[in-house]
C-alpha atoms as a PDB file:
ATOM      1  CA  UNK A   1       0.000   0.000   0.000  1.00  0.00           C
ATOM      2  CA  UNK A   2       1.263   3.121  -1.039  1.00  0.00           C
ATOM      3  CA  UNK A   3       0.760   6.397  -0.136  1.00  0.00           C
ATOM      4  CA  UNK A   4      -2.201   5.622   1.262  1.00  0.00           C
ATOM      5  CA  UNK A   5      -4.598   6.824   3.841  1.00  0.00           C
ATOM      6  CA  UNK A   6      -6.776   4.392   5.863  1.00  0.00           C
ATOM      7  CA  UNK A   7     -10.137   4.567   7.375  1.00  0.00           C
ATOM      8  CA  UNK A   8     -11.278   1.976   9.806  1.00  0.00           C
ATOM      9  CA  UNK A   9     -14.708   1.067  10.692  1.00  0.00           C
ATOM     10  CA  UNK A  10     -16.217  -1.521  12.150  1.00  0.00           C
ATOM     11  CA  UNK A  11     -17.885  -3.453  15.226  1.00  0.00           C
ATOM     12  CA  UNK A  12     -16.930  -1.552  18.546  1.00  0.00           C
ATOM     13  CA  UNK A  13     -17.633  -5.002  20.559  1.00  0.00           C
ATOM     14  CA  UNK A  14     -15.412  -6.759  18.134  1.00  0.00           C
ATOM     15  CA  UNK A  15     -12.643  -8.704  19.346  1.00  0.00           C
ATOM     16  CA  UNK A  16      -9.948  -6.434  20.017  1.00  0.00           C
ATOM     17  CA  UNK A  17      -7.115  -8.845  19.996  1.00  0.00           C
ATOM     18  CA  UNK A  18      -7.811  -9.448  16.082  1.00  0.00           C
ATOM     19  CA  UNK A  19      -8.863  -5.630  15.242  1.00  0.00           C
ATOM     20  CA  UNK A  20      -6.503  -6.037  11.700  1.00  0.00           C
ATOM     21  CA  UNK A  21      -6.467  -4.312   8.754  1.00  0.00           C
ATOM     22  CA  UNK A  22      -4.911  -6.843   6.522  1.00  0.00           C
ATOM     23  CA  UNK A  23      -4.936 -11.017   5.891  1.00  0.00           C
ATOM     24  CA  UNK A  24      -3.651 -12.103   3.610  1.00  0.00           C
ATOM     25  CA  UNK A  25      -4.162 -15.219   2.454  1.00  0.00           C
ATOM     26  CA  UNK A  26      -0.923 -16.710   1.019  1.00  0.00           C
ATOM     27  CA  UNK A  27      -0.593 -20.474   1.494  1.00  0.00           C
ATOM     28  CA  UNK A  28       2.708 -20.969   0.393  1.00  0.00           C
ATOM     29  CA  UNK A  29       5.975 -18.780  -0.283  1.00  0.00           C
ATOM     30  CA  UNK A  30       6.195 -19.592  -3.523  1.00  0.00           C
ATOM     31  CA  UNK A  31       3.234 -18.212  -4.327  1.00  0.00           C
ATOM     32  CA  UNK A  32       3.435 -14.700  -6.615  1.00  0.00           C
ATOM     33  CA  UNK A  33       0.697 -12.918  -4.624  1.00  0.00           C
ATOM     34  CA  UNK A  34       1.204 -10.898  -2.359  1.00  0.00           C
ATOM     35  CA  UNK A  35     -10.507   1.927  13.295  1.00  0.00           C
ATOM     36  CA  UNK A  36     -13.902   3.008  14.781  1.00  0.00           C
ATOM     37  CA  UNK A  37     -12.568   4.258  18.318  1.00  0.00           C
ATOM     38  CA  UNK A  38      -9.361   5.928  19.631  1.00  0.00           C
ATOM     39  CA  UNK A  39      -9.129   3.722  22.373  1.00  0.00           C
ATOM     40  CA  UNK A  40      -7.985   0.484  20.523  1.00  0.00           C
ATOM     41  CA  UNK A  41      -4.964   0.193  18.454  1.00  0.00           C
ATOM     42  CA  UNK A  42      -5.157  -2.121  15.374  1.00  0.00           C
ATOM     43  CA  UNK A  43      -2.551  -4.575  13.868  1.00  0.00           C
ATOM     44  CA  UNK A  44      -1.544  -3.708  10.198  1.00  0.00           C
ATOM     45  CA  UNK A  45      -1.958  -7.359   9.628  1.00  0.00           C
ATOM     46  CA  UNK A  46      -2.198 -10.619  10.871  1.00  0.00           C
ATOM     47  CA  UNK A  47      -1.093 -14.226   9.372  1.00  0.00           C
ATOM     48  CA  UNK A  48      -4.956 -15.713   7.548  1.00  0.00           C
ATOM     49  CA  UNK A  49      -3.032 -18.146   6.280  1.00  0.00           C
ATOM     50  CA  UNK A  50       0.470 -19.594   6.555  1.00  0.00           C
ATOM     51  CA  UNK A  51       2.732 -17.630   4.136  1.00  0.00           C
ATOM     52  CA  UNK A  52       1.008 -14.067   3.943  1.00  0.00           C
ATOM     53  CA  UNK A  53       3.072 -11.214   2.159  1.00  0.00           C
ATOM     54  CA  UNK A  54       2.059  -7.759   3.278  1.00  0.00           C
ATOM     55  CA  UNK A  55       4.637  -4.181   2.755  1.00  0.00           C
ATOM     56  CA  UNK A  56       3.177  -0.842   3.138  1.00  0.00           C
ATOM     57  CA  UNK A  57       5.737   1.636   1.581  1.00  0.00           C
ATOM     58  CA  UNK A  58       5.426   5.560   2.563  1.00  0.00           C
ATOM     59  CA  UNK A  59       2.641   5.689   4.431  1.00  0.00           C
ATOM     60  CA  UNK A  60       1.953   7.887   7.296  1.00  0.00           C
ATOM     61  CA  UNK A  61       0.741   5.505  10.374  1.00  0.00           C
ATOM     62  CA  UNK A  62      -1.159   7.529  13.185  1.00  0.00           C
ATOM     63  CA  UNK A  63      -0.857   6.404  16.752  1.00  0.00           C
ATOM     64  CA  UNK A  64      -3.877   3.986  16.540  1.00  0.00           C
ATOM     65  CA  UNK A  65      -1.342   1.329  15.076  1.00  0.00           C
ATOM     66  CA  UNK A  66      -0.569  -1.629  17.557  1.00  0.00           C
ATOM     67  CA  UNK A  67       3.293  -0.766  18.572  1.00  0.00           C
ATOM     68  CA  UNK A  68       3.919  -4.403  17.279  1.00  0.00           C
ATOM     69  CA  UNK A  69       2.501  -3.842  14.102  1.00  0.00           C
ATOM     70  CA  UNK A  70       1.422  -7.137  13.078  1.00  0.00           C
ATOM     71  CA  UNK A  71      -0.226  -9.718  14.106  1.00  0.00           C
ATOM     72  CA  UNK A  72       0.505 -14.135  13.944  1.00  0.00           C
ATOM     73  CA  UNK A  73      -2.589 -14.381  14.471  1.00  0.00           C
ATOM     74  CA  UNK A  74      -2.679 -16.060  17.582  1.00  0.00           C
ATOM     75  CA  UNK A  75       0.020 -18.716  16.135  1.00  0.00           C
ATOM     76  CA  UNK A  76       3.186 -18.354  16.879  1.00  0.00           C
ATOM     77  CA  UNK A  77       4.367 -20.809  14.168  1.00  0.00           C
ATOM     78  CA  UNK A  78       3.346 -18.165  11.878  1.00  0.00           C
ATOM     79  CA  UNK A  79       6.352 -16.097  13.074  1.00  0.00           C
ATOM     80  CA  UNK A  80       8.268 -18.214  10.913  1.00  0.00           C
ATOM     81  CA  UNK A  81       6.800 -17.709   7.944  1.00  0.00           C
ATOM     82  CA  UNK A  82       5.136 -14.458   7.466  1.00  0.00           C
ATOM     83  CA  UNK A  83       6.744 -11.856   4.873  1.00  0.00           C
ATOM     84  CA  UNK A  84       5.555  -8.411   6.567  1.00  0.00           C
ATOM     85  CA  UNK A  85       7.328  -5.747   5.619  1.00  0.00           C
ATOM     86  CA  UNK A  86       7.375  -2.094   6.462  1.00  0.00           C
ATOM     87  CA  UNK A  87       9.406   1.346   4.088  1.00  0.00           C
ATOM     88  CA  UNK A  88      10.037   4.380   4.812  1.00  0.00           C
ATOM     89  CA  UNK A  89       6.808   4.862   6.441  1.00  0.00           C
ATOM     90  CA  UNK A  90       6.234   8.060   8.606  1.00  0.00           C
ATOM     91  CA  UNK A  91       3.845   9.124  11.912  1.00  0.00           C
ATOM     92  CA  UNK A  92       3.178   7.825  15.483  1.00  0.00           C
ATOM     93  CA  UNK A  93       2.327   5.041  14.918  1.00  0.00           C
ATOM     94  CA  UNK A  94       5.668   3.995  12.515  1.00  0.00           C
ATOM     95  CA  UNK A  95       7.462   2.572  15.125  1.00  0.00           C
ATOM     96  CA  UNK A  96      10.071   0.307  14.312  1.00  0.00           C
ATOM     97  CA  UNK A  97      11.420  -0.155  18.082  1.00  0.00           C
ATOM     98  CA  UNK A  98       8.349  -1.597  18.842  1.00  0.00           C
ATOM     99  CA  UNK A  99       7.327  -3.884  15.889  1.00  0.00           C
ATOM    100  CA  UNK A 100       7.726  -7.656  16.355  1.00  0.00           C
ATOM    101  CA  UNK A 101      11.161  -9.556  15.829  1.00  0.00           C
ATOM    102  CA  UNK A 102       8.967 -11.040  12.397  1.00  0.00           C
ATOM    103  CA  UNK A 103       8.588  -7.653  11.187  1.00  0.00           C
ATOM    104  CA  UNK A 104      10.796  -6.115   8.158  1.00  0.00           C
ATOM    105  CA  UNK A 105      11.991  -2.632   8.025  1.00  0.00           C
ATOM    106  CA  UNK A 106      13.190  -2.946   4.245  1.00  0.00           C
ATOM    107  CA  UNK A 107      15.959  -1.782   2.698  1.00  0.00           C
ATOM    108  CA  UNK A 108      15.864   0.468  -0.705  1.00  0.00           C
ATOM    109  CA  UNK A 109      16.801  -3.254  -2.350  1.00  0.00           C
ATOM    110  CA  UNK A 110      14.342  -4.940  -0.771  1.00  0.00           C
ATOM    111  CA  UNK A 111      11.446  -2.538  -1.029  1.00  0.00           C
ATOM    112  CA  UNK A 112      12.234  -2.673  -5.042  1.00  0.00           C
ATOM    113  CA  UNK A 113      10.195  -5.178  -6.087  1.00  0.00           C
ATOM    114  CA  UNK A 114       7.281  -4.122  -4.478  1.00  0.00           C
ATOM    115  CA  UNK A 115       7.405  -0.848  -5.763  1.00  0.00           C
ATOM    116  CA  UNK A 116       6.631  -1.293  -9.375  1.00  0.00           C
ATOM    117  CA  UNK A 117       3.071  -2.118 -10.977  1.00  0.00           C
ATOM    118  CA  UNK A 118       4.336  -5.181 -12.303  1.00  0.00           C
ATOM    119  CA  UNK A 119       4.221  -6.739  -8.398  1.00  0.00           C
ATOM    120  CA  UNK A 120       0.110  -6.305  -9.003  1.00  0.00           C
ATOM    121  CA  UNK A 121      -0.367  -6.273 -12.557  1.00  0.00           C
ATOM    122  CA  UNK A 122      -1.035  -2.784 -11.945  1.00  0.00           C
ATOM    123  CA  UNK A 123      -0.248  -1.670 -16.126  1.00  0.00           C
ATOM    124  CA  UNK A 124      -3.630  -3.546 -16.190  1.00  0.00           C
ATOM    125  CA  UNK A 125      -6.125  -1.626 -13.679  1.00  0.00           C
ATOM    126  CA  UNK A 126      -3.937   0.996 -12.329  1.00  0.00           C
ATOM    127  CA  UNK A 127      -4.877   4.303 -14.001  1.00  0.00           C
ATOM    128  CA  UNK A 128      -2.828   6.947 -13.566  1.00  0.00           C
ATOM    129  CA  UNK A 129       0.245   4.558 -12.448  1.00  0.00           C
ATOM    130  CA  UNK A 130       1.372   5.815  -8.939  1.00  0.00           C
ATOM    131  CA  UNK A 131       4.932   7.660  -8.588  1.00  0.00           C
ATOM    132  CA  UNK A 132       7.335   5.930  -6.379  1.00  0.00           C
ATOM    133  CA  UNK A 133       8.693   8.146  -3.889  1.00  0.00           C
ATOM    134  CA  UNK A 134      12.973   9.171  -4.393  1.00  0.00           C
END
């Protein structure tokens, strides 16, 4: 997700543990795919399935992101095999310090491939393509 801004609504008796904003549903790493009240903070993700693949590049988190970030989702097998990765993102709630030991802060290298519309098809739906940031 880039350059993005967010907008979270939902339940307010939900579960609070699994308030996410991403699952992804990757089964396998080989695979080529890749907030209603102040008072909770919400993961940027947590592991659907067993090989998920989630990167938000240049976004501006506010403070209602979970310090850890992401989420195993309740399995800590997961740890193992999640790709979540995090670039050059910005705000309160960017806190690298705080994320979880699973948790990528990605180099300009290994933010690359993500940053190109190829990585979504995005030549195909994305109209105007987006600019990636210098």
């Amino acid at each position: 997700m880039q350059n993005s801004e967010i907008f979270v609504e939902g339940d307010p008796e939900g579960d609070p543990e699994m308030a996410v904003i991403t699952a992804q549903a990757r089964e396998s790493s080989s695979e080529d795919t890749g907030l209603q009240e102040q008072r909770r903070t919400y993961f940027l993700g947590r592991a659907w399935k067993s090989s998920p693949r989630v990167v938000y590049s240049s976004t501006e988190m506010d403070e209602i992101v979970h310090p850890g970030g992401w989420s195993s989702n309740r399995q800590p097998e997961r740890a193992e095999t999640v790709y979540y990765g995090e670039y050059k993102c910005t705000g309160k709630g960017a806190t690298p310090a705080t994320r979880e030991k699973f948790v990528k802060q990605l180099s300009d290298a290994e933010a690359e491939p993500f940053l190109v519309l190829d990585y979504v098809e995005g030549t195909k739906w994305l109209l105007p393509p987006p600019t990636v940031p210098n």
